[in-house]
Protein backbone atom coordinates (compact mmCIF):
# COMPACT_ATOMS: atom_id res chain seq x y z
CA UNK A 1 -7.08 54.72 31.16
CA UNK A 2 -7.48 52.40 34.09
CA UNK A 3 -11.27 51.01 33.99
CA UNK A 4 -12.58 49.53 37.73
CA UNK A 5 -15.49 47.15 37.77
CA UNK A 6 -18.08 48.84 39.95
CA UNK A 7 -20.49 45.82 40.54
CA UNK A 8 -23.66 45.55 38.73
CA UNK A 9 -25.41 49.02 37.61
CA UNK A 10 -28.74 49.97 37.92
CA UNK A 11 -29.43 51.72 34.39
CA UNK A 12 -30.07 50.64 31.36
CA UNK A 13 -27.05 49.60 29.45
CA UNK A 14 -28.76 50.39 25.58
CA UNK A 15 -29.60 54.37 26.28
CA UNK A 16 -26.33 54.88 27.93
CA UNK A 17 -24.46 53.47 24.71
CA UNK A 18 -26.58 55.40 22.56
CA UNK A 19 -25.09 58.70 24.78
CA UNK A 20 -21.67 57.59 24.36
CA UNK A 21 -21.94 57.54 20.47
CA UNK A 22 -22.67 61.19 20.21
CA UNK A 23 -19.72 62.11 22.10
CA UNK A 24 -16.11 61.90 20.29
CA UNK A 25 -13.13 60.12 22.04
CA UNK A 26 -12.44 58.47 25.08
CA UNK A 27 -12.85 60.31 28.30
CA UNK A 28 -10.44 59.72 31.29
CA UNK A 29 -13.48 59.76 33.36
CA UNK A 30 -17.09 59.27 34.12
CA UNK A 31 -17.41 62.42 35.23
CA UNK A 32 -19.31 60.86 38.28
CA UNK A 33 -22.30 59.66 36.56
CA UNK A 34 -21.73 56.26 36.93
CA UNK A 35 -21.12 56.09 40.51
CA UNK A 36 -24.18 58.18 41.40
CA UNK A 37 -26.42 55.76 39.78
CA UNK A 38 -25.79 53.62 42.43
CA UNK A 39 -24.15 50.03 44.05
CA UNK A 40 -25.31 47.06 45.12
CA UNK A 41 -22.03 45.76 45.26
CA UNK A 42 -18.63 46.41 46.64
CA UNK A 43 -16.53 47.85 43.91
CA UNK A 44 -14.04 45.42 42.66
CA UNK A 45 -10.65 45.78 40.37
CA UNK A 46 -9.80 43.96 37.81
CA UNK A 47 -7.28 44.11 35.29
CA UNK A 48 -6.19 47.64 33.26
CA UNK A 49 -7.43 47.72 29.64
CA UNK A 50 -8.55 50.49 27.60
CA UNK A 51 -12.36 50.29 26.29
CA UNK A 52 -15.37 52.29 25.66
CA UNK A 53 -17.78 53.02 28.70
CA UNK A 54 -20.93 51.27 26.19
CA UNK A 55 -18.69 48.04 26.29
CA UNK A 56 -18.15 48.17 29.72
CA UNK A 57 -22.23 48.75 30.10
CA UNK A 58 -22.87 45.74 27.97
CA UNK A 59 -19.98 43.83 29.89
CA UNK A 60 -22.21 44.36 33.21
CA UNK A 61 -24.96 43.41 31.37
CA UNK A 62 -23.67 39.71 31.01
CA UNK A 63 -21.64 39.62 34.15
CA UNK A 64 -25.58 40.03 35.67
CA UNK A 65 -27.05 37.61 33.41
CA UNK A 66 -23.96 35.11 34.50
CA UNK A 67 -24.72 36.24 38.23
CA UNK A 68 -28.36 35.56 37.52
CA UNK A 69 -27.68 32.32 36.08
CA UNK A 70 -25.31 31.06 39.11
CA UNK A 71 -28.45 32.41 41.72
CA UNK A 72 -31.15 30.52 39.66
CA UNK A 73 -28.97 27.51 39.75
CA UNK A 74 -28.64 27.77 43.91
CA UNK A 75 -32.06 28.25 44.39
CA UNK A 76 -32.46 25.35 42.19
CA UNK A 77 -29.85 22.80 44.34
CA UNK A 78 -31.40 24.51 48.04
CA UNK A 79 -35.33 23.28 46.68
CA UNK A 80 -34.16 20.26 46.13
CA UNK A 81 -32.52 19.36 48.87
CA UNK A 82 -35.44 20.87 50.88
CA UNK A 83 -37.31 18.71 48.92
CA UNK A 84 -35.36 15.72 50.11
CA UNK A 85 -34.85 16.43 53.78
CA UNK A 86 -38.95 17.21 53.48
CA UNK A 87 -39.80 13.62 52.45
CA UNK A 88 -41.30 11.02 54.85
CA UNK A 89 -39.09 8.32 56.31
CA UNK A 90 -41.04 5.36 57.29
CA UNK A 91 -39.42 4.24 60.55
CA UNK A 92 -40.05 1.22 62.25
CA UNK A 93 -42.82 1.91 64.87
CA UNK A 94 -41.94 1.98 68.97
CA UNK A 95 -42.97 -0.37 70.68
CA UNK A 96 -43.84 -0.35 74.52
CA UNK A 97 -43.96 -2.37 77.31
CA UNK A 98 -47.42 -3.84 77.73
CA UNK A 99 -47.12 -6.55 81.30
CA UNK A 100 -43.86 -7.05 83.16
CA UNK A 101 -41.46 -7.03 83.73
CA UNK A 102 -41.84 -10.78 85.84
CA UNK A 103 -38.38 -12.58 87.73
CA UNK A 104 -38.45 -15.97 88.31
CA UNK A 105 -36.29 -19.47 88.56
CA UNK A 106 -34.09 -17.18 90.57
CA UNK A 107 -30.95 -19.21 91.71
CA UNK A 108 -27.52 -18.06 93.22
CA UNK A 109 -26.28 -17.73 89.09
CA UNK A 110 -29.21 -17.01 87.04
CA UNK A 111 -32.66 -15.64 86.77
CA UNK A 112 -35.45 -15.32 84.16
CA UNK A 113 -36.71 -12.36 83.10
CA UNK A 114 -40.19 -12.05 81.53
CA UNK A 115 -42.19 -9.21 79.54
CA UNK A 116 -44.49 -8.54 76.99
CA UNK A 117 -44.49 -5.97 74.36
CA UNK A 118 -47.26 -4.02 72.32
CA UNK A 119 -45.95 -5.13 69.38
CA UNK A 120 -42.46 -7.04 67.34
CA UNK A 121 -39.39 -5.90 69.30
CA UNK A 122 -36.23 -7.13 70.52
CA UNK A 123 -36.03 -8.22 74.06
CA UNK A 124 -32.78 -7.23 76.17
CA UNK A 125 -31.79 -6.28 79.78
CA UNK A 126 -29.84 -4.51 81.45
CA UNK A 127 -28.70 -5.68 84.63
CA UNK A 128 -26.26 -4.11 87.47
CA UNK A 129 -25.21 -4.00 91.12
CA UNK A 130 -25.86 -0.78 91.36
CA UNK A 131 -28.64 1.33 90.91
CA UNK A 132 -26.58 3.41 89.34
CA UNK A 133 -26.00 1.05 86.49
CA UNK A 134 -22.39 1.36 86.92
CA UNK A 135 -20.09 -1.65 85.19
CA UNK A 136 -23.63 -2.96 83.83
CA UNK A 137 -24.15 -5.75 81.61
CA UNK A 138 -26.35 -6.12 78.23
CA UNK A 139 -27.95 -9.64 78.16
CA UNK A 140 -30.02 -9.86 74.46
CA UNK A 141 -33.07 -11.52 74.55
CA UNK A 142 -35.63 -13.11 71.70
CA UNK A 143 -37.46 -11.17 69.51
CA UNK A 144 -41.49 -10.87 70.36
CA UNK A 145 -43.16 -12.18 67.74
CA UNK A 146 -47.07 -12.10 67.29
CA UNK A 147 -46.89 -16.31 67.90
CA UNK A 148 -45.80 -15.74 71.36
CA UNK A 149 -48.30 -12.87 71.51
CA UNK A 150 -45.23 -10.38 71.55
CA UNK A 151 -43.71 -11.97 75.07
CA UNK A 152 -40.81 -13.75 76.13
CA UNK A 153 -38.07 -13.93 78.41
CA UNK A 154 -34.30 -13.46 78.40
CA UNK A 155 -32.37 -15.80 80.72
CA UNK A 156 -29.76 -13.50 82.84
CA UNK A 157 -26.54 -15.65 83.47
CA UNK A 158 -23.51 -14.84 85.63
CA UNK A 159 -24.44 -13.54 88.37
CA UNK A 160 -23.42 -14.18 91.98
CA UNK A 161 -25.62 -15.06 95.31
CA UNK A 162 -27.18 -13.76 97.63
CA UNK A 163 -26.91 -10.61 95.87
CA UNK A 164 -28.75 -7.61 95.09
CA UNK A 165 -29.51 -6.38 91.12
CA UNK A 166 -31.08 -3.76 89.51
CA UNK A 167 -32.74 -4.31 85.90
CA UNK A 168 -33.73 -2.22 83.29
CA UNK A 169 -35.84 -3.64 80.18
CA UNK A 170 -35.33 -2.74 76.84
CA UNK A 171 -37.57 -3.17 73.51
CA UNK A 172 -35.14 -2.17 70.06
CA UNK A 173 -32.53 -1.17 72.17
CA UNK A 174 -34.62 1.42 73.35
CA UNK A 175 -35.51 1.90 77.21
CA UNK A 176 -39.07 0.56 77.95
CA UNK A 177 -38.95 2.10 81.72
CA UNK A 178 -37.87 4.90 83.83
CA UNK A 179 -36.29 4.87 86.66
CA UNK A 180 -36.54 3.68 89.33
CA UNK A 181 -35.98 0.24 88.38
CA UNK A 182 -36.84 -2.79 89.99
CA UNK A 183 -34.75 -5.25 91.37
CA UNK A 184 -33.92 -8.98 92.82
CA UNK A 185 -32.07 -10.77 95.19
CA UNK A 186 -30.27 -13.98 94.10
CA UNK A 187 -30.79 -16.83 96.09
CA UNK A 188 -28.02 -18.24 98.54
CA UNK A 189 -24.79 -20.11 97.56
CA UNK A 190 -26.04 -23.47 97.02
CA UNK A 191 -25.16 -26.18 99.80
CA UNK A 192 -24.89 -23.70 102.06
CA UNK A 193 -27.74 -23.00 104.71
CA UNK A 194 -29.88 -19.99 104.65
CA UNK A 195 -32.76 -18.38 105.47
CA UNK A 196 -35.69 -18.33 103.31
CA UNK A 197 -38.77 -16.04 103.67
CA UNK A 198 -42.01 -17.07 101.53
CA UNK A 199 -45.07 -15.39 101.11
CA UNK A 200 -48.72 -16.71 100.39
CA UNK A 201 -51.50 -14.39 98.71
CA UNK A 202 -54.84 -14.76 97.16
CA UNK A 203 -58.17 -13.64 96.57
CA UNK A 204 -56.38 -10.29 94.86
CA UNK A 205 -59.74 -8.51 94.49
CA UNK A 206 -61.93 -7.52 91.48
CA UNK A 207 -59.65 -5.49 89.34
CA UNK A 208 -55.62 -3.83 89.67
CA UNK A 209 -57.62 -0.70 91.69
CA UNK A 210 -58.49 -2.95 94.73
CA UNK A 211 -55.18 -5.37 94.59
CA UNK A 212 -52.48 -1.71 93.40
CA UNK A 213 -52.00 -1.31 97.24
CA UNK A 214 -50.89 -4.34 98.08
CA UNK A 215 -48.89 -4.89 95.31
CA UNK A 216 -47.32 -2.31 96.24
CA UNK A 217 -46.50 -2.72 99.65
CA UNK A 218 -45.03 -6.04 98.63
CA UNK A 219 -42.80 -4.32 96.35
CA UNK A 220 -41.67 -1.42 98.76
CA UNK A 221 -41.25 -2.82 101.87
CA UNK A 222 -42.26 -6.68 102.03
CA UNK A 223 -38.79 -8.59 102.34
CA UNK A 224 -39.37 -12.05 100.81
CA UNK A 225 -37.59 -14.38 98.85
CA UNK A 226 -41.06 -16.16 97.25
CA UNK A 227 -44.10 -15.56 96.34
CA UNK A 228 -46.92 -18.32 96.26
CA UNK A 229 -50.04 -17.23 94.93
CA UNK A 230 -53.05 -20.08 96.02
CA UNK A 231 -55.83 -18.71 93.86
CA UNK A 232 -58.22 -16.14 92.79
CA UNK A 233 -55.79 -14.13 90.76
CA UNK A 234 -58.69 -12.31 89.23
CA UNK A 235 -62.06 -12.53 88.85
CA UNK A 236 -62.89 -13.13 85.42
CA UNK A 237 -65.45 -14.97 86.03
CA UNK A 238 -65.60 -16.20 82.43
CA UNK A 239 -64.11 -19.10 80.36
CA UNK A 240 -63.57 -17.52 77.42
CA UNK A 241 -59.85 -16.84 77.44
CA UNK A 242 -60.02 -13.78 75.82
CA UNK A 243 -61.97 -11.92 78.80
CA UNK A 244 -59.37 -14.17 81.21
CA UNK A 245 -56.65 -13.27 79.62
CA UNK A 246 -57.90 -9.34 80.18
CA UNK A 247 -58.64 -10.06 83.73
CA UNK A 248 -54.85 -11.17 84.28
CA UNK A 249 -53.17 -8.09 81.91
CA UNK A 250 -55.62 -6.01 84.33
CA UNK A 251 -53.93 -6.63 87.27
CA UNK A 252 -49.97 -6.76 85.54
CA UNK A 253 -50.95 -3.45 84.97
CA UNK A 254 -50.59 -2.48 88.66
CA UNK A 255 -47.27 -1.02 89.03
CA UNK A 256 -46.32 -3.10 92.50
CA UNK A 257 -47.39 -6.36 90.06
């Protein structure tokens, strides 16, 4: 008699061997009984041997406590690595971009670069032609560390005169900006004559909310090559350089500054 494997049963395995005791001799079939019991899986075959129905009732039986065993030990590996894609990663924090970013010492090669940071982070820029950033170049800077009160500047090499660049500041390789970014004009080849535009301010008002405008219009559509300021930055008012030093992050804060 060929026996099939019809997935795991839904009776119970001890009062249908207790049936099959009364009755004498192997049956060619199961008359239908097992199969209206009920699947829940897709009948499989396996290999032709000749045995009892009660031994193929207990064989279920431990082909579902083997089943059982393999789906305990899944749940088991899929908590666990729940577990471990659940558990806290202590990154290192983001910093931001607290005043800047400043040019200056602008020649026809180089220029300096200044900014300050709300906290440790690596100072780079990125610097291009184009606004684009198209073909542009990574210059790494110091690290800001809390003895330079988290500022510092990266010296930008390279480049050619009388030339227009766009820069873009990063803090941990990160971008501290959006566009659109600022940019600067390299002075003229040296020994050669040019003209030079300067501009002289002061007296920039009381806080960032009087002096924004005209920081602003200096950045937008002022041409000039340098920029002296003669006094009265801010208006502290104080000596204590804590409240100056305030007064002067108060006005960085502008977004012309």
């Amino acid at each position: 008699m060929d026996i099939h494997q019809i997935g795991d049963l839904d009776f119970g395995c001890a009062a249908f061997a207790q049936q099959q005791q009364s009755k004498k001799g192997n049956q060619e079939a199961f008359h239908g009984s097992i199969v209206a019991i009920g699947l829940r899986k897709k009948s499989k075959s396996c290999s032709p041997f000749r045995t009892s129905k009660a031994e193929t009732c207990v064989d279920g039986a431990n082909k579902r406590r083997n089943d059982s065993g393999v789906t305990a030990f899944n749940r088991l590996i899929f908590f666990a690595l729940c577990a471990w894609l659940l558990t806290p990663v202590e990154l290192p924090a983001s910093q931001t971009l607290i005043n800047g970013p400043m040019v200056g010492h602008v020649s026809d090669s180089q220029a300096c670069v200044w900014a300050k940071a709300s906290g440790r982070a690596r100072l780079a820029v990125k610097i291009s032609d184009s606004p684009e950033f198209s073909d542009a170049q990574m210059v790494a800077g110091p690290m800001l560390e809390a003895d330079t009160d988290f500022a510092g500047a990266v010296i930008v090499g390279g480049l050619r005169p009388a030339t227009r660049y766009y820069y873009a500041l990063l803090l941990d390789g990160r971008p501290a900006a959006v566009s659109p970014y600022p940019a600067f004009e390299t002075a003229p080849e040296a020994g050669k004559p040019a003209r030079v535009r300067v501009a002289f301010v002061s007296c920039a008002g009381q806080g960032a909310r009087q002096a924004g405008a005209g920081w602003g219009d200096m950045a937008s559509g002022a041409k000039f090559d340098l920029l002296l300021m003669l006094g009265d930055n801010h208006y502290a008012n104080f000596t204590d350089p804590e409240v100056v030093r305030a007064a002067y992050g108060d006005h960085r804060s502008a977004a012309g500054f």
